[in-house]
PDB file of N, CA and C in Angstrom:
ATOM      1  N   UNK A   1     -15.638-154.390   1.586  1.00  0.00           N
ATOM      2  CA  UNK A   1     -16.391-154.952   2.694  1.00  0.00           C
ATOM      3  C   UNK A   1     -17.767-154.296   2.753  1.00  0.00           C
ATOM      4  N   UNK A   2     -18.653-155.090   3.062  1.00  0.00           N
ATOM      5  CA  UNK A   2     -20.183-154.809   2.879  1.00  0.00           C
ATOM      6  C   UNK A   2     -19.737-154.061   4.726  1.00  0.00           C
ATOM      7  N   UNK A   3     -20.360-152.918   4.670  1.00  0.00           N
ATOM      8  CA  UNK A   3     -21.085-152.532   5.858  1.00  0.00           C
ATOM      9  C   UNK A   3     -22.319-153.058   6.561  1.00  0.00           C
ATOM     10  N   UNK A   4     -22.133-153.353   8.141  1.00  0.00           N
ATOM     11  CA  UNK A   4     -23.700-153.887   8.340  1.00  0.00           C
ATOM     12  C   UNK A   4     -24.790-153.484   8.325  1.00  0.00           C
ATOM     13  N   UNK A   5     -26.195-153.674   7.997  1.00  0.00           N
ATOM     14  CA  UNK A   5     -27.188-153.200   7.725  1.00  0.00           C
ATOM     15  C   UNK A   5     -27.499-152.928   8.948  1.00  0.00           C
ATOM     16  N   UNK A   6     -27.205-153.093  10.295  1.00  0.00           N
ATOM     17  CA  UNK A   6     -28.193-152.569  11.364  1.00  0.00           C
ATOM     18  C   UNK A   6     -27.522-150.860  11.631  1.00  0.00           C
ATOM     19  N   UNK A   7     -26.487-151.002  10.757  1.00  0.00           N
ATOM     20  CA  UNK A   7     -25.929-149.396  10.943  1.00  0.00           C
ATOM     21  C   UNK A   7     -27.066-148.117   9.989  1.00  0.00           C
ATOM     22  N   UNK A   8     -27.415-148.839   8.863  1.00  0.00           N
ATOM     23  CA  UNK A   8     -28.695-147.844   8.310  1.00  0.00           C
ATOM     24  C   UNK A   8     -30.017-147.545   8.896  1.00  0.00           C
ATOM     25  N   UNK A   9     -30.374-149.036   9.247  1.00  0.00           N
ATOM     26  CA  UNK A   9     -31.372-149.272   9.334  1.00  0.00           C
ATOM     27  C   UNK A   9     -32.135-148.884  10.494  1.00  0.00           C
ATOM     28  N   UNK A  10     -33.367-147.728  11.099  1.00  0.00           N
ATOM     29  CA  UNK A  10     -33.115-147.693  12.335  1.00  0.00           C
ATOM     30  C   UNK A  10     -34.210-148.885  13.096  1.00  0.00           C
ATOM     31  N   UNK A  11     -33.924-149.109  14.308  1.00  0.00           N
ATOM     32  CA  UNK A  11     -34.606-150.077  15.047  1.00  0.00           C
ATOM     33  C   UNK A  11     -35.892-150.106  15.406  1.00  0.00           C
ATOM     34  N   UNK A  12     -37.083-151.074  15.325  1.00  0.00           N
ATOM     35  CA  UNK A  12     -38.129-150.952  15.719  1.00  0.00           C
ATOM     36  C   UNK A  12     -38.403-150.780  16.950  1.00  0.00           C
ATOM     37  N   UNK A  13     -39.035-150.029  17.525  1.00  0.00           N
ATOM     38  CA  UNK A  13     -39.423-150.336  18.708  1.00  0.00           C
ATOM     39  C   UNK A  13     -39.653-151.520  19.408  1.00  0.00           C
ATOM     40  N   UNK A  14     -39.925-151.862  20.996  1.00  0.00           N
ATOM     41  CA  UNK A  14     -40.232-153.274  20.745  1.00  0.00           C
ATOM     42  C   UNK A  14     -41.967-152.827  21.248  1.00  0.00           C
ATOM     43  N   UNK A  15     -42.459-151.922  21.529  1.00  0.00           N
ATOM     44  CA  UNK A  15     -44.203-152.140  21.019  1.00  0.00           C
ATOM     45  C   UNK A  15     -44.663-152.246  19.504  1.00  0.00           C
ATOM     46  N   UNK A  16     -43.326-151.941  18.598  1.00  0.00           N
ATOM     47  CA  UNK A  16     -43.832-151.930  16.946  1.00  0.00           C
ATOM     48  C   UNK A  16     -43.441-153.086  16.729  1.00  0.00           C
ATOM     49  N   UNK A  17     -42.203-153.453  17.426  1.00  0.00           N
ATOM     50  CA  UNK A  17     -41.776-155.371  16.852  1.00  0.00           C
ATOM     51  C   UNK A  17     -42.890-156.400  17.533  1.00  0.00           C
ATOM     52  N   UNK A  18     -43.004-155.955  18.211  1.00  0.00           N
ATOM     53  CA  UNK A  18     -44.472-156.814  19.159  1.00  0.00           C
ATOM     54  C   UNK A  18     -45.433-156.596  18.272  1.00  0.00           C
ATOM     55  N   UNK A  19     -46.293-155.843  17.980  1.00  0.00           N
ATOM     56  CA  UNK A  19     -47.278-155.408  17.060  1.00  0.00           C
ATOM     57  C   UNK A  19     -47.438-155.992  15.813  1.00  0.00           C
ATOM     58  N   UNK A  20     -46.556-156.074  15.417  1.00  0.00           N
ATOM     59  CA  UNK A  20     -46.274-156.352  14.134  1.00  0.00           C
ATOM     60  C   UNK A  20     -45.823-157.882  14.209  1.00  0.00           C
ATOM     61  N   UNK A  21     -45.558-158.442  14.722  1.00  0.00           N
ATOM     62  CA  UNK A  21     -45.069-160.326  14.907  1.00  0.00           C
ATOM     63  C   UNK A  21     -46.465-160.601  15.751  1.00  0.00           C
ATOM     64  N   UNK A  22     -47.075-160.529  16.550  1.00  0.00           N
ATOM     65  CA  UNK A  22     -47.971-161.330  17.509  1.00  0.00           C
ATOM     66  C   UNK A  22     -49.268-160.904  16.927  1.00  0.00           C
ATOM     67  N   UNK A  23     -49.609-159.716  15.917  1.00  0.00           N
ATOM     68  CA  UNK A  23     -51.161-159.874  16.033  1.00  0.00           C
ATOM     69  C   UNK A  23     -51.324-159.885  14.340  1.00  0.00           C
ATOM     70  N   UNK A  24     -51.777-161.175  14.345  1.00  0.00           N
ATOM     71  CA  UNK A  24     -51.901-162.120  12.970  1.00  0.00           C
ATOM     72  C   UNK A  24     -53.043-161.230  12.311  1.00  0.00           C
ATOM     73  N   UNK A  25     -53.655-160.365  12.406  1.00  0.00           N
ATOM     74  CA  UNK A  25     -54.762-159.352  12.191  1.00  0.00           C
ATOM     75  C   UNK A  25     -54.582-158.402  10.997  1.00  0.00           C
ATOM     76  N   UNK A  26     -53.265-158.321  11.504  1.00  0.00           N
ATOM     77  CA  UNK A  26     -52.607-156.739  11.203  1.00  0.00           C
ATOM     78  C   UNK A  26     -51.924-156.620   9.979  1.00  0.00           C
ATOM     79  N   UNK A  27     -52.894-155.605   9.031  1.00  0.00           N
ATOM     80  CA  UNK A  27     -52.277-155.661   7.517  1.00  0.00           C
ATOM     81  C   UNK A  27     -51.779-154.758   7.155  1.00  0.00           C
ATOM     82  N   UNK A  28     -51.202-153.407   8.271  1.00  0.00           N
ATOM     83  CA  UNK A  28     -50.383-152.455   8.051  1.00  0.00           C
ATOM     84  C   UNK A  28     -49.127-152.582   9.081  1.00  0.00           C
ATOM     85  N   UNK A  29     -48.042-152.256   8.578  1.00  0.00           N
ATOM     86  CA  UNK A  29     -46.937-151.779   9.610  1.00  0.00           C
ATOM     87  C   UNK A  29     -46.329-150.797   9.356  1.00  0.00           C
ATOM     88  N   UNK A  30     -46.329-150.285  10.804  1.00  0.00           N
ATOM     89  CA  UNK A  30     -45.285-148.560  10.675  1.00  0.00           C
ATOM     90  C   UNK A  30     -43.930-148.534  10.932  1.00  0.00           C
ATOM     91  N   UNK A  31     -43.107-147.830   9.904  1.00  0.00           N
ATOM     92  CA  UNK A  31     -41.862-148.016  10.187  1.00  0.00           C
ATOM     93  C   UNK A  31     -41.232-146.247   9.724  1.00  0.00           C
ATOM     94  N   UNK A  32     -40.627-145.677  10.890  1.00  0.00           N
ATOM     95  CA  UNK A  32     -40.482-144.533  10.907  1.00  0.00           C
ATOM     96  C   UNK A  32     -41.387-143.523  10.288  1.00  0.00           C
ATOM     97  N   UNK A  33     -42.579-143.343  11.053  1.00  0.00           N
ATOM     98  CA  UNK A  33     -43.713-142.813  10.830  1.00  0.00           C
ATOM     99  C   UNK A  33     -44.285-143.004   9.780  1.00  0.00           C
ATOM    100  N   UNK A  34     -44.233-143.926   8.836  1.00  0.00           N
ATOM    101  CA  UNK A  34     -45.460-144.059   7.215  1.00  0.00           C
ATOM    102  C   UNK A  34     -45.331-145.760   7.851  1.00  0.00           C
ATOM    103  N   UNK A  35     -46.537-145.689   7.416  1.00  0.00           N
ATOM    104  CA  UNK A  35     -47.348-147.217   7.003  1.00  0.00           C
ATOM    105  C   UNK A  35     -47.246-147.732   5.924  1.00  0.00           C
ATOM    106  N   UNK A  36     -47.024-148.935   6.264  1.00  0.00           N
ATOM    107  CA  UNK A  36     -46.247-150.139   5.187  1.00  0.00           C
ATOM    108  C   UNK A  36     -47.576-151.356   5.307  1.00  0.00           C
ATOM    109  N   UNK A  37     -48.341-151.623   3.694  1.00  0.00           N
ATOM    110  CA  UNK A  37     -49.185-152.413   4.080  1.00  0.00           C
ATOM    111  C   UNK A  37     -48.198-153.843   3.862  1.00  0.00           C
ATOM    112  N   UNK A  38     -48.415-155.048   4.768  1.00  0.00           N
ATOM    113  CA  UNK A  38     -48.241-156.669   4.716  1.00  0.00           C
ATOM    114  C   UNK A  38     -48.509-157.305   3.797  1.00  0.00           C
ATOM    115  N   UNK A  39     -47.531-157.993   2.707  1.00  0.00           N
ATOM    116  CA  UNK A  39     -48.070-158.926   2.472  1.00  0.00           C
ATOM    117  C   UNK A  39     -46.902-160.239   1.757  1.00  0.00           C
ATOM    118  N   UNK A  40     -47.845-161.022   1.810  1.00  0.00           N
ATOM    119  CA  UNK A  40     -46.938-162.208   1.463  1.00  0.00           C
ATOM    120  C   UNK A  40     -45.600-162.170   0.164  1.00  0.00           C
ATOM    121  N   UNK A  41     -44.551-162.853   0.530  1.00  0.00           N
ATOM    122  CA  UNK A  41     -43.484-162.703  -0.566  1.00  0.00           C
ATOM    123  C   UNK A  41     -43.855-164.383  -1.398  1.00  0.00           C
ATOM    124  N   UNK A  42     -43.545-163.858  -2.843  1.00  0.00           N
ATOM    125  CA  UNK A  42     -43.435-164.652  -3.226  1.00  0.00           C
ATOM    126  C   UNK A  42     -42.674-164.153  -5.094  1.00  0.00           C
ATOM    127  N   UNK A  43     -43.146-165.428  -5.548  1.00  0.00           N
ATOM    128  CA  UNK A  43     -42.081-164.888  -7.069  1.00  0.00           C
ATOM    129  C   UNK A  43     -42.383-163.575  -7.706  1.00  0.00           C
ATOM    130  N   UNK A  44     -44.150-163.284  -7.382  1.00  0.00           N
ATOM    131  CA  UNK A  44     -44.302-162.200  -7.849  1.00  0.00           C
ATOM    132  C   UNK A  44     -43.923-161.059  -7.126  1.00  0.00           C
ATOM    133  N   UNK A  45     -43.590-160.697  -6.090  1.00  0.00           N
ATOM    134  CA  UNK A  45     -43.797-159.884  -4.845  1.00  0.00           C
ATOM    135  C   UNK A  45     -42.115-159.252  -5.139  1.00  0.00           C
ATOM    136  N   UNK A  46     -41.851-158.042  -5.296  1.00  0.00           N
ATOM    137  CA  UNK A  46     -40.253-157.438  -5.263  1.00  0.00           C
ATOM    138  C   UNK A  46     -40.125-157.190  -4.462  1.00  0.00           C
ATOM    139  N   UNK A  47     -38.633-157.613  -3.937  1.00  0.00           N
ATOM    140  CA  UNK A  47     -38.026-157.014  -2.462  1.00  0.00           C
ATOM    141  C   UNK A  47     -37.704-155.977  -2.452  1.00  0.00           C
ATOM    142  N   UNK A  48     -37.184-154.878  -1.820  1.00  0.00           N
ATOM    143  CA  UNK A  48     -36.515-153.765  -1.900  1.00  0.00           C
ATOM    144  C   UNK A  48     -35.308-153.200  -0.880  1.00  0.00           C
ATOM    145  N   UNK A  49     -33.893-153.680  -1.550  1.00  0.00           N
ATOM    146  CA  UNK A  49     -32.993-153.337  -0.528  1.00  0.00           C
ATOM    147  C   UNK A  49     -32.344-151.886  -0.976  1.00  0.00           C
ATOM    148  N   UNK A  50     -32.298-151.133   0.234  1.00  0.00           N
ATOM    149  CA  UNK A  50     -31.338-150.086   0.130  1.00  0.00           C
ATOM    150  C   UNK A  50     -30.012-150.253   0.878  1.00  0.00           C
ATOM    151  N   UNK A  51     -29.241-149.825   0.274  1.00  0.00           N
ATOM    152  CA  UNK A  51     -27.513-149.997   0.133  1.00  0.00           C
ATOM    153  C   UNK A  51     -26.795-148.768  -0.258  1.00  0.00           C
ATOM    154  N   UNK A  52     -25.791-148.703   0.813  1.00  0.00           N
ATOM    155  CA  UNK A  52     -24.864-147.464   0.500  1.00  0.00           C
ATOM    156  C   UNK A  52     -24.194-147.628  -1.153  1.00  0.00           C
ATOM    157  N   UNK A  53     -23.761-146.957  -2.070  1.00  0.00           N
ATOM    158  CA  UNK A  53     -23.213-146.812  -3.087  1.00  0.00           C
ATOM    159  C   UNK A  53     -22.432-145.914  -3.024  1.00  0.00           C
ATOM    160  N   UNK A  54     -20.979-146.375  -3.125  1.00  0.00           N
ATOM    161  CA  UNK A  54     -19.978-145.444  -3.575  1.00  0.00           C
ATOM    162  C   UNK A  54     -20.066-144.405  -4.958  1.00  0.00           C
ATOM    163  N   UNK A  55     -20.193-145.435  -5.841  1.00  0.00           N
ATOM    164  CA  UNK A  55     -20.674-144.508  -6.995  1.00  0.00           C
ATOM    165  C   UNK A  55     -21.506-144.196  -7.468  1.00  0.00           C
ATOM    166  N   UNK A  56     -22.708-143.453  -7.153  1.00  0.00           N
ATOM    167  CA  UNK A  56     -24.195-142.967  -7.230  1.00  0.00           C
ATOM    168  C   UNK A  56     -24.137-142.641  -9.046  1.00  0.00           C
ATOM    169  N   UNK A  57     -23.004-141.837  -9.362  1.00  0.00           N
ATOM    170  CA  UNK A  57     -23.089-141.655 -11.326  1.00  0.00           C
ATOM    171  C   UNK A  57     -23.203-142.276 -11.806  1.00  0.00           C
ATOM    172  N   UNK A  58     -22.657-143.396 -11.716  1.00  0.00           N
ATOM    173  CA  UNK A  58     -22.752-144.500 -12.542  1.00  0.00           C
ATOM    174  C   UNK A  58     -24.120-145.114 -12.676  1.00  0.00           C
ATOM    175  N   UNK A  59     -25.272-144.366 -12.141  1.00  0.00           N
ATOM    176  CA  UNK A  59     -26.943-144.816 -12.427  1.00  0.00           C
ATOM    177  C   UNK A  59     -27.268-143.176 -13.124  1.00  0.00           C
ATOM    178  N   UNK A  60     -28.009-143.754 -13.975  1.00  0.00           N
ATOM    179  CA  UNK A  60     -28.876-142.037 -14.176  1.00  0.00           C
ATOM    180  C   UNK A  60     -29.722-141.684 -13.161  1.00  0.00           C
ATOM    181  N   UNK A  61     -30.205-140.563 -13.481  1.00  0.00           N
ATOM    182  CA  UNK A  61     -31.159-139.795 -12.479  1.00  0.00           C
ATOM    183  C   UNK A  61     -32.366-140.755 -12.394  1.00  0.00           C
ATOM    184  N   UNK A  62     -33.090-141.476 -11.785  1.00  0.00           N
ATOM    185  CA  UNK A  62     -34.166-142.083 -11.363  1.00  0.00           C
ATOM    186  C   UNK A  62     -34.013-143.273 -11.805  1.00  0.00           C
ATOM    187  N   UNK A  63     -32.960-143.581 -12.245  1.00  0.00           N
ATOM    188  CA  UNK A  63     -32.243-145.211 -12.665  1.00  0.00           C
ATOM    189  C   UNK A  63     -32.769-146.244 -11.554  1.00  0.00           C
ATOM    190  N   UNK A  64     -33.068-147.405 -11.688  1.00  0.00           N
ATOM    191  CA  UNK A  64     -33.287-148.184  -9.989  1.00  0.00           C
ATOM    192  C   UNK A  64     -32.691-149.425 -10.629  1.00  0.00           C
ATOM    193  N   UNK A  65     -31.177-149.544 -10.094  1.00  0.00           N
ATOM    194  CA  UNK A  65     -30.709-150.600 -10.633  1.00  0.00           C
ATOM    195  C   UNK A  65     -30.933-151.708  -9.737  1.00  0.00           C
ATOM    196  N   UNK A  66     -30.653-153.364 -10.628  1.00  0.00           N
ATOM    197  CA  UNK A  66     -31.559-154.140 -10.440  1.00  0.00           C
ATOM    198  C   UNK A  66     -29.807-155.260 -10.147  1.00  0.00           C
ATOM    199  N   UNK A  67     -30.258-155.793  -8.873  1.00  0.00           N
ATOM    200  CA  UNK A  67     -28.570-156.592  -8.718  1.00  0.00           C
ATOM    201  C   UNK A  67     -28.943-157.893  -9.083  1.00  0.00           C
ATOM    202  N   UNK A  68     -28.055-158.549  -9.506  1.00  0.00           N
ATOM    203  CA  UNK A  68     -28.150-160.064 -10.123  1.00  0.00           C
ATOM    204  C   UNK A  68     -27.763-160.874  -8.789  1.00  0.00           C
ATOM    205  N   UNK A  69     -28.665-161.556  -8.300  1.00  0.00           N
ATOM    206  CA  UNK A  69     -28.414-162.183  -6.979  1.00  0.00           C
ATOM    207  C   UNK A  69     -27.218-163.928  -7.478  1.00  0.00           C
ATOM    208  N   UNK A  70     -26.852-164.114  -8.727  1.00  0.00           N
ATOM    209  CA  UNK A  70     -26.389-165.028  -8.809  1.00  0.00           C
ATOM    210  C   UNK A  70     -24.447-164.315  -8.503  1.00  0.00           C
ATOM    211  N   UNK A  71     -24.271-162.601  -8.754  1.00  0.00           N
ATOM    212  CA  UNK A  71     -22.969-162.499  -8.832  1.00  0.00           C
ATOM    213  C   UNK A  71     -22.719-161.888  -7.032  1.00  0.00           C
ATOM    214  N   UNK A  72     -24.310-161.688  -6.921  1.00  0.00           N
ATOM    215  CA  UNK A  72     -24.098-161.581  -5.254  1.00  0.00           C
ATOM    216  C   UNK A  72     -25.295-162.176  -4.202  1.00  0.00           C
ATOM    217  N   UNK A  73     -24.317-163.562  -3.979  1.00  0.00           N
ATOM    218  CA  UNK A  73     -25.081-164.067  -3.386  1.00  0.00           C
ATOM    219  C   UNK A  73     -25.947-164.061  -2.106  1.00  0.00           C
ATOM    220  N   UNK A  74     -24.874-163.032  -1.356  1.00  0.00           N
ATOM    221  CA  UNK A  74     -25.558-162.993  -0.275  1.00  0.00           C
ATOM    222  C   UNK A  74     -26.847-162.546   0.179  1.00  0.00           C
ATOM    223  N   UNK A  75     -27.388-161.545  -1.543  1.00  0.00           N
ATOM    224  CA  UNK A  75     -28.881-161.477  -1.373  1.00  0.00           C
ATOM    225  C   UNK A  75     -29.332-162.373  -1.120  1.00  0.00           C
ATOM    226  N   UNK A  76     -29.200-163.532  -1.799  1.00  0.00           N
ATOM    227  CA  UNK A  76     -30.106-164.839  -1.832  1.00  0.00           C
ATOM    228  C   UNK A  76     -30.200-165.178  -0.134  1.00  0.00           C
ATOM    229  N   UNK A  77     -29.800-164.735   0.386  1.00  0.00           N
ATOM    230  CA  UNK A  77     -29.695-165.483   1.912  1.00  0.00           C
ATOM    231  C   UNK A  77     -30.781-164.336   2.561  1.00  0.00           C
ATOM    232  N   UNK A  78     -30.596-163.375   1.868  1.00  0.00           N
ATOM    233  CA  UNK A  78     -31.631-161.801   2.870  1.00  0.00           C
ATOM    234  C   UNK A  78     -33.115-163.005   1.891  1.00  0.00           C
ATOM    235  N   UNK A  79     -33.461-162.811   0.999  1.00  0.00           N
ATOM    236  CA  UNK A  79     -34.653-163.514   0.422  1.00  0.00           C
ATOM    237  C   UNK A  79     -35.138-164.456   1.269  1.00  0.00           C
ATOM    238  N   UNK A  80     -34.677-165.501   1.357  1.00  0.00           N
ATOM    239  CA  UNK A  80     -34.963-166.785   2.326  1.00  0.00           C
ATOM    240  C   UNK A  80     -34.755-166.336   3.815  1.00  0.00           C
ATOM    241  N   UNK A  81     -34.367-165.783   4.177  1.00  0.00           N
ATOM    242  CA  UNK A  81     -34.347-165.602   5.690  1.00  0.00           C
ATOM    243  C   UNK A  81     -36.009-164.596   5.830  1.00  0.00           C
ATOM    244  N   UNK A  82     -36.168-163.892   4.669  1.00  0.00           N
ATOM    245  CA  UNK A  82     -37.201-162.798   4.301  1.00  0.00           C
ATOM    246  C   UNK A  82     -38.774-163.153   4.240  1.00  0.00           C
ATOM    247  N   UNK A  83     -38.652-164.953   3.516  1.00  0.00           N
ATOM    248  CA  UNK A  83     -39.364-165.674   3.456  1.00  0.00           C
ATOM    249  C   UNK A  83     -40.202-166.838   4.698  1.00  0.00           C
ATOM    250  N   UNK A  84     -39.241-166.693   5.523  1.00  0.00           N
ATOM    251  CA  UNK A  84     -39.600-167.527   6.255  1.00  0.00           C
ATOM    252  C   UNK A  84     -40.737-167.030   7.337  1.00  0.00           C
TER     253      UNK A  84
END
């Protein structure tokens, strides 16, 4: 069973969720103190999910493994919801 992501993830504020949705301006966002610059997703653009792993060995040391969204689909649903 996938664990839910709002258990990692911690919550924005709502002056940072405000900030960041209402002022069309704004080409940085802060998320637990570092700044994250904005920008559009698209084919070129990589997502980046972090996920608990039971078995961390099974990657080498600075390994960044890469998941096949066709054997798990439910990425495909974080993408498009990501996109919109």
């Amino acid at each position: 069973m996938i664990p839910p992501l709002n258990r990692y993830v911690p919550a924005l504020s709502k002056n940072e969720l405000v900030k960041t949705v209402t002022n069309r301006d704004i080409q940085f966002t802060s998320f637990n103190g570092k700044d994250y610059p904005l920008c559009f997703l698209d084919e070129k653009t990589p997502l980046l999910f972090q996920w608990f792993e039971r078995n961390p060995a099974r990657f080498g040391k600075n390994d960044i493994p890469i998941i096949n969204t066709e054997k798990n689909p439910y990425l495909n649903n974080i993408i498009k919801a990501a996109t919109i």
